[in-house]
Every structure is written in C-alpha cells, then in structure tokens.
N, C-alpha and C. Protein backbone atom coordinates (compact mmCIF):
# COMPACT_ATOMS: atom_id res chain seq x y z
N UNK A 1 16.05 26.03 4.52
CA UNK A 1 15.72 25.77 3.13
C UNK A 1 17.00 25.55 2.36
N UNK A 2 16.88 24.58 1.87
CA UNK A 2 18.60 23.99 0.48
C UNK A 2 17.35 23.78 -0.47
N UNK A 3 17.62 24.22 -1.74
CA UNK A 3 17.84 24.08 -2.77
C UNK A 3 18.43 22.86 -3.07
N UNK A 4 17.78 21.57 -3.77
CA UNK A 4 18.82 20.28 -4.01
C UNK A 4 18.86 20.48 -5.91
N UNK A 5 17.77 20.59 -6.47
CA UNK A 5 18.20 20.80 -7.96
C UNK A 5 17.37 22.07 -8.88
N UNK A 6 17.84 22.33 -9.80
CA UNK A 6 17.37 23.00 -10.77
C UNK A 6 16.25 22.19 -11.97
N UNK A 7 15.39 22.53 -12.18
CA UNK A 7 14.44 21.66 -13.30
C UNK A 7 15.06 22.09 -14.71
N UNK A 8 15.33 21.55 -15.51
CA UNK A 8 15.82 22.05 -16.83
C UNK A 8 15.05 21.54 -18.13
N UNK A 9 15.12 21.75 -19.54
CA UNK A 9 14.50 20.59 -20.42
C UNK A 9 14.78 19.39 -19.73
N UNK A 10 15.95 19.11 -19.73
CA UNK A 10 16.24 17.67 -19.80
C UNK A 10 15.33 16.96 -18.59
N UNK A 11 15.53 17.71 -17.28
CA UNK A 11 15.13 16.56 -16.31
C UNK A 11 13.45 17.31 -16.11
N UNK A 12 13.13 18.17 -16.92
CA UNK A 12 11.55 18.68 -16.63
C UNK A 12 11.83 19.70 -16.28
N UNK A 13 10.28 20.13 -16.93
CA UNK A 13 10.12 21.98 -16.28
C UNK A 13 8.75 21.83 -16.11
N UNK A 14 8.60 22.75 -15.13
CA UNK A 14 7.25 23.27 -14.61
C UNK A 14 6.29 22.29 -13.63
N UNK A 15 7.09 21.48 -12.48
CA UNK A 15 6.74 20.33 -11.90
C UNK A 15 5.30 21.50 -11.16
N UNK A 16 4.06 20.98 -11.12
CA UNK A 16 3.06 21.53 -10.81
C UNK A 16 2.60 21.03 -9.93
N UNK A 17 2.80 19.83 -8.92
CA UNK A 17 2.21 18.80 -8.39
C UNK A 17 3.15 18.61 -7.04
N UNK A 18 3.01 18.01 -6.17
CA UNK A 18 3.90 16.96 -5.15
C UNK A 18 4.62 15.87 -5.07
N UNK A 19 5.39 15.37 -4.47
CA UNK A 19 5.97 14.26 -4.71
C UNK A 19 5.76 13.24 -4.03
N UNK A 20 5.58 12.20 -4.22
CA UNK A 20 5.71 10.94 -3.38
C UNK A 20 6.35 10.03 -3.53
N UNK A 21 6.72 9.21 -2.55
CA UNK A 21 7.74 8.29 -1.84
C UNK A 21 7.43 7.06 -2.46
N UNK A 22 7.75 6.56 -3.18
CA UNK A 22 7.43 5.32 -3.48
C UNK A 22 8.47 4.06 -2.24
N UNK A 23 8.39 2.51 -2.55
CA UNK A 23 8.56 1.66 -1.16
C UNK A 23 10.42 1.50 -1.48
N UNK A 24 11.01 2.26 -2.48
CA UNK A 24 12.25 2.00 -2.94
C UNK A 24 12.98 2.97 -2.28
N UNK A 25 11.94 4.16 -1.49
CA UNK A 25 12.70 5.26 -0.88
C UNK A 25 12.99 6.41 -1.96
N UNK A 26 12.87 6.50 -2.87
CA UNK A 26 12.94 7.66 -3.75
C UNK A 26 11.55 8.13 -4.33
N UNK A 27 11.62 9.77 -4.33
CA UNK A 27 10.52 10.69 -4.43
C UNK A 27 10.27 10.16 -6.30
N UNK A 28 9.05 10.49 -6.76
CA UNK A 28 8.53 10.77 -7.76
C UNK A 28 7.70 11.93 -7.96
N UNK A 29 7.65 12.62 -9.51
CA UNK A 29 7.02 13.48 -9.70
C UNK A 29 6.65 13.73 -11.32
N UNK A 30 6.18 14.77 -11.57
CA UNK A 30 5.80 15.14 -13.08
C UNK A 30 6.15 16.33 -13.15
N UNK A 31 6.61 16.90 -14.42
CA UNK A 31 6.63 17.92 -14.68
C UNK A 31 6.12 18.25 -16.03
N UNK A 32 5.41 19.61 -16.16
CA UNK A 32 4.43 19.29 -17.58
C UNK A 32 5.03 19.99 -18.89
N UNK A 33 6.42 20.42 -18.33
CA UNK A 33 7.04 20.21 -19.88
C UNK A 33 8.62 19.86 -20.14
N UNK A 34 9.37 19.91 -20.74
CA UNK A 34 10.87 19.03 -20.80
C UNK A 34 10.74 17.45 -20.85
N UNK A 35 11.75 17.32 -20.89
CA UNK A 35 12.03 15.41 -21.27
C UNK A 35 12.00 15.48 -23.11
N UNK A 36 12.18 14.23 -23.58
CA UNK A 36 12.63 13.95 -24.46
C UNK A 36 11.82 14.52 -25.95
N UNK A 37 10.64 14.90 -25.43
CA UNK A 37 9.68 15.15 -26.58
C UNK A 37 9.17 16.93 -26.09
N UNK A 38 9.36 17.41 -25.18
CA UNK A 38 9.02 18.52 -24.63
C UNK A 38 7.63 18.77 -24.06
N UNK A 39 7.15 17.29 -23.53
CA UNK A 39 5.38 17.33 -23.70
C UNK A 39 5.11 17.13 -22.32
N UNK A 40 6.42 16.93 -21.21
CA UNK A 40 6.40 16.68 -20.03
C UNK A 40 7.10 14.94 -20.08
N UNK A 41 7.07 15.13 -18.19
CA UNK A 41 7.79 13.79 -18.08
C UNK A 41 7.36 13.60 -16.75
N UNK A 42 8.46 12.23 -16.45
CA UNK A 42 7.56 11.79 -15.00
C UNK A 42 9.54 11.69 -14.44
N UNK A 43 9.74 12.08 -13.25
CA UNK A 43 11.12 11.69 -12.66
C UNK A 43 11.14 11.45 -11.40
N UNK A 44 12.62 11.17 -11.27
CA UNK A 44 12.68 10.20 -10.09
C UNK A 44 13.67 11.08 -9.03
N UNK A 45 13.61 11.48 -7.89
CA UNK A 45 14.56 11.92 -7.20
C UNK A 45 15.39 11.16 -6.32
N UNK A 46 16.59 10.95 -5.84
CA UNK A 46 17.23 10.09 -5.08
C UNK A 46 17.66 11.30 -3.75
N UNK A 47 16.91 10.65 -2.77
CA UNK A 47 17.24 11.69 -1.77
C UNK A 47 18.40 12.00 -0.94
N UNK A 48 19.29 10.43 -1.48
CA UNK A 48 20.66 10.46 -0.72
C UNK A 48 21.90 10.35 -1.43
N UNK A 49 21.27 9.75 -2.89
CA UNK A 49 22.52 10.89 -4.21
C UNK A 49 22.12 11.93 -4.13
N UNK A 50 21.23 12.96 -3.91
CA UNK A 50 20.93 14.10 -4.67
C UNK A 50 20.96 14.15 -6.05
N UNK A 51 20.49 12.82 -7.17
CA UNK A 51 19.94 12.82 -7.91
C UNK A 51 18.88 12.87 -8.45
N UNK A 52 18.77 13.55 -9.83
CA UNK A 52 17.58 14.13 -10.29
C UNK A 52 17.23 13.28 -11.59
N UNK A 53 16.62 12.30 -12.12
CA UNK A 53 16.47 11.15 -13.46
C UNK A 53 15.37 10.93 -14.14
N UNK A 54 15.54 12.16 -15.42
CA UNK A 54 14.16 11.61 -15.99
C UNK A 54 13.93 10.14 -16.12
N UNK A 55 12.64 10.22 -16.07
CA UNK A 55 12.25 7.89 -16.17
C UNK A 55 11.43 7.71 -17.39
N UNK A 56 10.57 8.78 -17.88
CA UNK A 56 9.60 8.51 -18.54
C UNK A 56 8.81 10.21 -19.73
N UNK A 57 9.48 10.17 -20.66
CA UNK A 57 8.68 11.23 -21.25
C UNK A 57 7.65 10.91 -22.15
N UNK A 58 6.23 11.68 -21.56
CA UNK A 58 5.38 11.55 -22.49
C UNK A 58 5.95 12.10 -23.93
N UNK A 59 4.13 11.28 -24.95
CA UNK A 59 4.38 11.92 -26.43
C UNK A 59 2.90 11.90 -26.48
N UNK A 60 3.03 12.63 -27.55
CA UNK A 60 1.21 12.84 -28.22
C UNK A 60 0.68 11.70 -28.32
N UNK A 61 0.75 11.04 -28.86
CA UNK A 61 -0.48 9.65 -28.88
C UNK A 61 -0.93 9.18 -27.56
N UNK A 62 -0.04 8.79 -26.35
CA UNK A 62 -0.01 8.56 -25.05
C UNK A 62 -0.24 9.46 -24.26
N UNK A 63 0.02 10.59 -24.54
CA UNK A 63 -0.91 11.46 -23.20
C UNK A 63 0.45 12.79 -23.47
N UNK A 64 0.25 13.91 -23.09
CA UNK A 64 1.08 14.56 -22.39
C UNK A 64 0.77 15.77 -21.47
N UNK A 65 1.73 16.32 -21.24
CA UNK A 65 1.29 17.97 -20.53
C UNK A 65 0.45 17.19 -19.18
N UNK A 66 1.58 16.60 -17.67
CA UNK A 66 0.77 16.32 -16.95
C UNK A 66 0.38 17.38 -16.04
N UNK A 67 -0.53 17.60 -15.23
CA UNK A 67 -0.53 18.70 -14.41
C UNK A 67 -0.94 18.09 -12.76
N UNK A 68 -0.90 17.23 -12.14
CA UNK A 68 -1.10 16.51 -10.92
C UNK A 68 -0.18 15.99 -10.48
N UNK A 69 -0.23 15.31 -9.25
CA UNK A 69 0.60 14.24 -8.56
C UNK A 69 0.39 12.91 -8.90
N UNK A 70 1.54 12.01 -8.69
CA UNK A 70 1.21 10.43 -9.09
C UNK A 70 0.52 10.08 -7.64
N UNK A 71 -0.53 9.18 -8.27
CA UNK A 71 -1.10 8.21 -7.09
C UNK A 71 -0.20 6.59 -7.12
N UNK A 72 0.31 6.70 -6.01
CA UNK A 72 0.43 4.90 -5.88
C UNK A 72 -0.13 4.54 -4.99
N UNK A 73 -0.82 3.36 -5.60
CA UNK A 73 -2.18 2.70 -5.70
C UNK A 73 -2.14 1.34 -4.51
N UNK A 74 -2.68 0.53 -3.90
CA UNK A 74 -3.00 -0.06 -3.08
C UNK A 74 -2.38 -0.97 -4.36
N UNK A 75 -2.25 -1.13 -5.65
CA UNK A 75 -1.44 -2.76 -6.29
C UNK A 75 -0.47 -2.10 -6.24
N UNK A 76 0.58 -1.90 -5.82
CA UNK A 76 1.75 -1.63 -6.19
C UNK A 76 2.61 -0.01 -7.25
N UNK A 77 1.25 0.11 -7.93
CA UNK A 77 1.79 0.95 -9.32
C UNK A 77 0.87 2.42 -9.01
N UNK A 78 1.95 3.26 -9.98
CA UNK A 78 1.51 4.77 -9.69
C UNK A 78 0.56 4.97 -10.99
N UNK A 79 -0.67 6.06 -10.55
CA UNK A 79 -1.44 6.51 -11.76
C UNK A 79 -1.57 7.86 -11.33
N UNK A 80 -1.77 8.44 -12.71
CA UNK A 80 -1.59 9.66 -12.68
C UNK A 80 -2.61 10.36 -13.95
N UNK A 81 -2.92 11.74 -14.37
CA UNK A 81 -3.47 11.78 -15.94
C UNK A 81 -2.34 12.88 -16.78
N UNK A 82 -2.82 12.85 -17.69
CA UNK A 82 -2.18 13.68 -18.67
C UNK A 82 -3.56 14.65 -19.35
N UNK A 83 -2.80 15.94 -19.54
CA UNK A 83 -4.36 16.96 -19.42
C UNK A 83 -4.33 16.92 -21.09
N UNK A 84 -3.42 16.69 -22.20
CA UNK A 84 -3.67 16.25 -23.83
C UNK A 84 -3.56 15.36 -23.96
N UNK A 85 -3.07 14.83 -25.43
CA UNK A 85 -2.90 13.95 -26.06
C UNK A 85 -3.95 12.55 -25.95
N UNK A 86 -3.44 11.18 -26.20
CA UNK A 86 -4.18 10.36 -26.31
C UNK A 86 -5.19 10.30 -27.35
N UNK A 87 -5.73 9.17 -27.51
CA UNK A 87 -6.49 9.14 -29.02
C UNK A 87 -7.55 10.01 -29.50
N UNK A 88 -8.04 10.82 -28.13
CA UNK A 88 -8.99 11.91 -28.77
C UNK A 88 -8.47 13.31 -28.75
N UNK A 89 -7.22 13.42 -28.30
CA UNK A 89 -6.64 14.57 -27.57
C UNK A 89 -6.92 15.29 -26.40
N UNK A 90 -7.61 14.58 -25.69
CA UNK A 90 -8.68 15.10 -24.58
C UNK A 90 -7.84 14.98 -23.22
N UNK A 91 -6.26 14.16 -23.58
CA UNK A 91 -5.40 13.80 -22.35
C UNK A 91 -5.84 12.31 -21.86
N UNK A 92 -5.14 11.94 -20.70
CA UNK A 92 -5.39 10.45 -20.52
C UNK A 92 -5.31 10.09 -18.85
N UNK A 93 -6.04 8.74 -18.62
CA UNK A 93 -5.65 8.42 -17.37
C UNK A 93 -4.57 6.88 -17.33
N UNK A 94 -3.21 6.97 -17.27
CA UNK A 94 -1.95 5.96 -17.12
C UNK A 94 -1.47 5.15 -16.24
N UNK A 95 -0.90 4.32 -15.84
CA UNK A 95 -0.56 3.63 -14.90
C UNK A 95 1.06 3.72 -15.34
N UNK A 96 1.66 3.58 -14.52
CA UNK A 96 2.99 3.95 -14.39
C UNK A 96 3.80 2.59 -13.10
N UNK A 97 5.23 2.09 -13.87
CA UNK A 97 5.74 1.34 -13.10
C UNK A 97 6.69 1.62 -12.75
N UNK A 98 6.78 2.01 -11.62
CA UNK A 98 8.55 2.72 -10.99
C UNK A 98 9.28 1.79 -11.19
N UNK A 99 9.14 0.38 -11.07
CA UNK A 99 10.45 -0.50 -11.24
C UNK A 99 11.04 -1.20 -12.99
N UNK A 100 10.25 -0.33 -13.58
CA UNK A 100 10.26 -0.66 -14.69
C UNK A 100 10.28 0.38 -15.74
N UNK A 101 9.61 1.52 -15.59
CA UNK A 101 9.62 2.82 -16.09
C UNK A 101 9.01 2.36 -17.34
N UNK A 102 7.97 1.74 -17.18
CA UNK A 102 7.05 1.44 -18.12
C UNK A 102 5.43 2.58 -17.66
N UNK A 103 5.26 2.29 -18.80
CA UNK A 103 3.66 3.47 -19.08
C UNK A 103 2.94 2.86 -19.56
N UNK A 104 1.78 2.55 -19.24
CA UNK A 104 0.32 2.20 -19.93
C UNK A 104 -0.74 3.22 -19.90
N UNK A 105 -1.37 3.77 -21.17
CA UNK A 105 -2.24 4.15 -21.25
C UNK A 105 -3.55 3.35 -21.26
N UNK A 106 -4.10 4.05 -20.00
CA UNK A 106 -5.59 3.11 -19.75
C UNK A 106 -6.41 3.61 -20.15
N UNK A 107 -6.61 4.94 -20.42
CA UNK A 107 -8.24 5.70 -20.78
C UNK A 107 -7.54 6.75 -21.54
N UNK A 108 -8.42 7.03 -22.52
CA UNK A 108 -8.47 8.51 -23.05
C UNK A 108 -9.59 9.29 -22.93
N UNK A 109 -9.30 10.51 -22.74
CA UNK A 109 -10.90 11.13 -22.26
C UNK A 109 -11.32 11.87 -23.82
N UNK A 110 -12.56 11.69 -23.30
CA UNK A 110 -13.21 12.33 -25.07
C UNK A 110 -14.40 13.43 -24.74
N UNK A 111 -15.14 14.34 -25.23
CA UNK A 111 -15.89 15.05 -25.44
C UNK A 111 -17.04 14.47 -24.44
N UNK A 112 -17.71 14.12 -24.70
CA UNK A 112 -18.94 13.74 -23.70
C UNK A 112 -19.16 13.32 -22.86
N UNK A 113 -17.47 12.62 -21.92
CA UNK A 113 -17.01 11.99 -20.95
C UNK A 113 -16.60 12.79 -20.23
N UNK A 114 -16.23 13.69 -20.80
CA UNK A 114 -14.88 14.87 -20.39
C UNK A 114 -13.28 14.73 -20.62
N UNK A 115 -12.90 15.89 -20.70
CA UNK A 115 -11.54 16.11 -21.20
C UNK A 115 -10.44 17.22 -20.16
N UNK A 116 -9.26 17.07 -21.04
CA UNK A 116 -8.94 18.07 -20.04
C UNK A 116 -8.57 17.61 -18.54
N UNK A 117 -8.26 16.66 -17.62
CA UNK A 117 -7.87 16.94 -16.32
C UNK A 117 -6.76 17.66 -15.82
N UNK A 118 -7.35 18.51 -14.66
CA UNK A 118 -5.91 19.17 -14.35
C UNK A 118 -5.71 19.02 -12.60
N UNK A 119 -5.76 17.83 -12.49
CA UNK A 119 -5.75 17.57 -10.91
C UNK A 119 -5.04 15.99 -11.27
N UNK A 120 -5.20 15.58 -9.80
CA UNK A 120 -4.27 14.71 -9.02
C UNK A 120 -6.05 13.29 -8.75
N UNK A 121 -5.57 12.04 -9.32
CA UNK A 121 -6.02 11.04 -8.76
C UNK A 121 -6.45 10.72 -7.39
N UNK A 122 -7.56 10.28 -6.93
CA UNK A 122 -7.46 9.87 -5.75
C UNK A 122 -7.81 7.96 -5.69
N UNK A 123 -7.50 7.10 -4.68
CA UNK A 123 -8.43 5.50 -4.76
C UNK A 123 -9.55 5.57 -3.60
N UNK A 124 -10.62 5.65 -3.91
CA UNK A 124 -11.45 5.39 -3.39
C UNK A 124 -11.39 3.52 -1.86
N UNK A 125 -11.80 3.77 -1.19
CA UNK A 125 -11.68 2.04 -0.45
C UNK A 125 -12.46 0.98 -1.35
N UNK A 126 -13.20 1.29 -2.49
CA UNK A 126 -13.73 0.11 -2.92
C UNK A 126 -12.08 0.32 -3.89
N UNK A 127 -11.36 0.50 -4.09
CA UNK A 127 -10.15 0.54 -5.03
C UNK A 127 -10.11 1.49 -6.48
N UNK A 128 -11.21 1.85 -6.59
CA UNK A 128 -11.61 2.64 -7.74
C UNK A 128 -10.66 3.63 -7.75
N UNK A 129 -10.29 4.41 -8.97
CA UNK A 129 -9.83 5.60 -9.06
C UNK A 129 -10.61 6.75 -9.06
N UNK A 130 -10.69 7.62 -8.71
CA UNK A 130 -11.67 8.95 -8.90
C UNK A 130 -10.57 10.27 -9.56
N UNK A 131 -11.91 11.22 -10.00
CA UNK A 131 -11.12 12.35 -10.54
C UNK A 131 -11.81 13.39 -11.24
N UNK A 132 -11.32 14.54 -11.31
CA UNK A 132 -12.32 15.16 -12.46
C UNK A 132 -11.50 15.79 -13.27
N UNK A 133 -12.64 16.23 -14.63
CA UNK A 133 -12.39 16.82 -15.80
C UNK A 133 -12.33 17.90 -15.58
N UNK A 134 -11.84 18.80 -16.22
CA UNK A 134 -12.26 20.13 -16.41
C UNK A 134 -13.13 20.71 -17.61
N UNK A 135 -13.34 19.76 -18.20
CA UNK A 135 -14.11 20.61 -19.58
C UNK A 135 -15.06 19.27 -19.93
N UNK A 136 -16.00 19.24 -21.24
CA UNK A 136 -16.44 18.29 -21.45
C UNK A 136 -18.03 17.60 -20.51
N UNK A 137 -18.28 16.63 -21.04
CA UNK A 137 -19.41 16.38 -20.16
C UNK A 137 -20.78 16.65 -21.09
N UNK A 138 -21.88 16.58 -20.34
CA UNK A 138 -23.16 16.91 -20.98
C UNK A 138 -23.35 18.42 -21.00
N UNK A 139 -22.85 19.17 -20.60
CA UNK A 139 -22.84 20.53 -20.28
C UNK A 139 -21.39 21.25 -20.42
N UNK A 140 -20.08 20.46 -21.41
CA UNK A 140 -19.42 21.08 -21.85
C UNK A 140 -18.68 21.60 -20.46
N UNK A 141 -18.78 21.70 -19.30
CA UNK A 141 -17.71 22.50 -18.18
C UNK A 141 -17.32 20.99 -16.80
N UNK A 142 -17.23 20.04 -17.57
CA UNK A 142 -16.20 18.49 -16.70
C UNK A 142 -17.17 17.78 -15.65
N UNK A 143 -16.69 16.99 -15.26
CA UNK A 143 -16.93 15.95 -14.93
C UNK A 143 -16.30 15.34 -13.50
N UNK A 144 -16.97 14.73 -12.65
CA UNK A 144 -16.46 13.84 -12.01
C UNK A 144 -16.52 12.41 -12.38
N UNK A 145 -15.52 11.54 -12.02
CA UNK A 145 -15.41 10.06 -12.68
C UNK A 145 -14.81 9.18 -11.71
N UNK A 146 -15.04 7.96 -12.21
CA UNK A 146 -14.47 7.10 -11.60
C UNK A 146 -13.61 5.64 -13.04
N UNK A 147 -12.66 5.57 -12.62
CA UNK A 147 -11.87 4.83 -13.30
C UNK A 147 -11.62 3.40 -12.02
N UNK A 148 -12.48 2.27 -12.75
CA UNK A 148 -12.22 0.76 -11.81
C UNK A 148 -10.86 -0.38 -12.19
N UNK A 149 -10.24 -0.35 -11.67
CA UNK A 149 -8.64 -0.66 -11.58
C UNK A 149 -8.95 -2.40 -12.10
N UNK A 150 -10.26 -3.46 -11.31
CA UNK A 150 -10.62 -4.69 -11.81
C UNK A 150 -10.88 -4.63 -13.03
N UNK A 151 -11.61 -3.29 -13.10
CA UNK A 151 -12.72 -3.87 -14.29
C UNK A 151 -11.75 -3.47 -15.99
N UNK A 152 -11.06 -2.31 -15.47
CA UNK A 152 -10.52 -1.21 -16.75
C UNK A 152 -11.43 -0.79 -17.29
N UNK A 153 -12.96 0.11 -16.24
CA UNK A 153 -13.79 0.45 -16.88
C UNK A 153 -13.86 1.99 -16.70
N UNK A 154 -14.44 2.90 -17.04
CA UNK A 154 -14.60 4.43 -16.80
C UNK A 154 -16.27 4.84 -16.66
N UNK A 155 -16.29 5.53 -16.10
CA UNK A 155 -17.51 6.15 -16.06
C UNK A 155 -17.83 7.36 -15.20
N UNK A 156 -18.41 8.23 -15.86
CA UNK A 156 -18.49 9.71 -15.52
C UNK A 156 -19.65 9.63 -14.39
N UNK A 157 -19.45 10.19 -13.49
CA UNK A 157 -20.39 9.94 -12.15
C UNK A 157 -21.50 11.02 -11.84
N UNK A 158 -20.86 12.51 -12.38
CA UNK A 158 -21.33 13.43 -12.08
C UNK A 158 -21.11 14.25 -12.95
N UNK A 159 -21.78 15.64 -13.82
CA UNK A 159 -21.39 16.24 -14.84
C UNK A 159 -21.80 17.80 -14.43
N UNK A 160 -21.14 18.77 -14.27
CA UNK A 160 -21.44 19.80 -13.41
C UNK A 160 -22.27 20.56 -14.53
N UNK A 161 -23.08 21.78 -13.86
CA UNK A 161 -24.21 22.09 -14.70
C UNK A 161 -23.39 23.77 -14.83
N UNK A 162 -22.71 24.08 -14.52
CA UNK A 162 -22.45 25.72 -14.56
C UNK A 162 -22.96 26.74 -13.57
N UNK A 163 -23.95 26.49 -13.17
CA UNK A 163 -24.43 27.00 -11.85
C UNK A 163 -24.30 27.03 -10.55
N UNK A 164 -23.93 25.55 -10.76
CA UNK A 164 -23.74 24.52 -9.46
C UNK A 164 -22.29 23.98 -9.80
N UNK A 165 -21.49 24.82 -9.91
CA UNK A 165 -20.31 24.35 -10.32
C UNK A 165 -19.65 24.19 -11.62
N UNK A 166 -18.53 24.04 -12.43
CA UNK A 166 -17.88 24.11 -13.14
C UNK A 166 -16.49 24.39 -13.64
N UNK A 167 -15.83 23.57 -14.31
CA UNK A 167 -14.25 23.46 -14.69
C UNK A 167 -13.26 23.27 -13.46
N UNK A 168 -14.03 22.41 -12.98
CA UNK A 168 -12.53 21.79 -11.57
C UNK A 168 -11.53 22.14 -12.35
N UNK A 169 -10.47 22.13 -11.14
CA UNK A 169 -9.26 22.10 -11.45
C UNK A 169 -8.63 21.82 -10.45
C-alpha cells in the first residue's frame, strides 16, 4: 500500500465513489466537497506524474454534492449525478467531457420524479442510462429511472412503495 495523494479543499474532499480509466490513461473521480465553490468537484489523476487536477467544480444551479462514480458511456463521454442543486434542487443527472472539462446539465430531478441520488449510473445495452433516487416519487421514498442518451428523455420506471423497499442508496 503507497499512499499517492492527500484530498484537500482545493483538489476535493470526501471522494465517495471509484475511479475510472478513461482511453487517455488517466483515472477520474468526484469528490462531494472542495473545488472552487465547496459544493464538490470532478478530478483527474495522472498515474505516472502522480498528479492530482481539479477539472471541474460544481455550483448550485448545475448540480452539486456528487456522491457516485462517473460512468463513461459507450459515446465517448462520462455521466454521472449530483445529489443537490439544479433547477429544483433535487440534484441532477450531467454529462461530462474529459477532453474538454466541459459539463452539461441534462436533467434535474424534481419531487414526483424523484430527488436526491446517491449512487453511481449504470448504461443499460439498449444505451439508456439507469439509476435511482433516493427520495421522491409517488410515495415520497425514490425511484428507479431511466435517462435515454438519443432521446434526452427521463422517465421514472419504478417508484418504491415503503414496504417493498425504499430510499436506495
């Protein structure tokens, strides 16, 4: 076991998730608080500098506080969610460009959709994104969903009843 860095404000704190390899050879990750706004960030590791580079800090309108791993996706680009912010405050689902360190917010989650994610993306083989809420829904305790990468559409698939489940995470 080596130790390669310390998480600090600057380059993130509280990485909650795993990392993955993107095709450039350097790890990516999130951490859900530090970077430029303190709301979390997304960074880049270099495994043969032993560099550590924030790329991307969330802010409130766009999402923050991530708590998962990035998915990169069968097009090229990583998605990931953010468990606040975004236009309802409910957190968001983003697409992310390692070669560009650009961010798009694609979805915001709202009350009756569900809110709140605190997990990691998966792509389904039809290409879809999947995922769940933790809160929210018809029954207030989250959701399973699917987010379609063609369409940029969302839709809640499954809404847990409390009995039979409740508040993934």
């Amino acid at each position: 076991y080596t130790k390669k860095k310390n998480f600090i404000t600057v380059t993130g704190k509280f990485p909650r998730a795993a990392l993955i390899q993107a095709p450039n050879g350097k790890l990516y990750g999130m951490a859900s608080y530090g970077g430029t706004n303190n709301l979390g960030l997304i960074f880049e590791y270099d495994i043969s500098a032993n560099t550590l580079t924030p790329r991307y800090s969330f802010n409130s309108s766009g999402g923050n506080i991530p708590y998962g791993t990035l998915l990169l996706a069968t097009d090229g680009y990583m998605y990931g969610m953010t468990t606040y912010g975004g236009t309802n405050g409910g957190g968001t689902i983003f697409r992310y460009d390692y070669t560009t360190n650009g961010l798009t917010s694609l979805y915001s989650f709202s009350p009756g959709t569900g809110i709140y994610p605190y997990g990691s993306l998966i792509q389904g083989t039809n290409g879809n994104l999947y995922g769940t809420a933790g809160y929210g829904g018809f029954n207030s305790v989250g959701v399973v969903f699917e987010y379609g990468l063609s369409t940029n559409t969302y839709s809640d698939k499954y809404h847990f009843e409390g009995g039979r489940g409740a508040n993934p995470f």
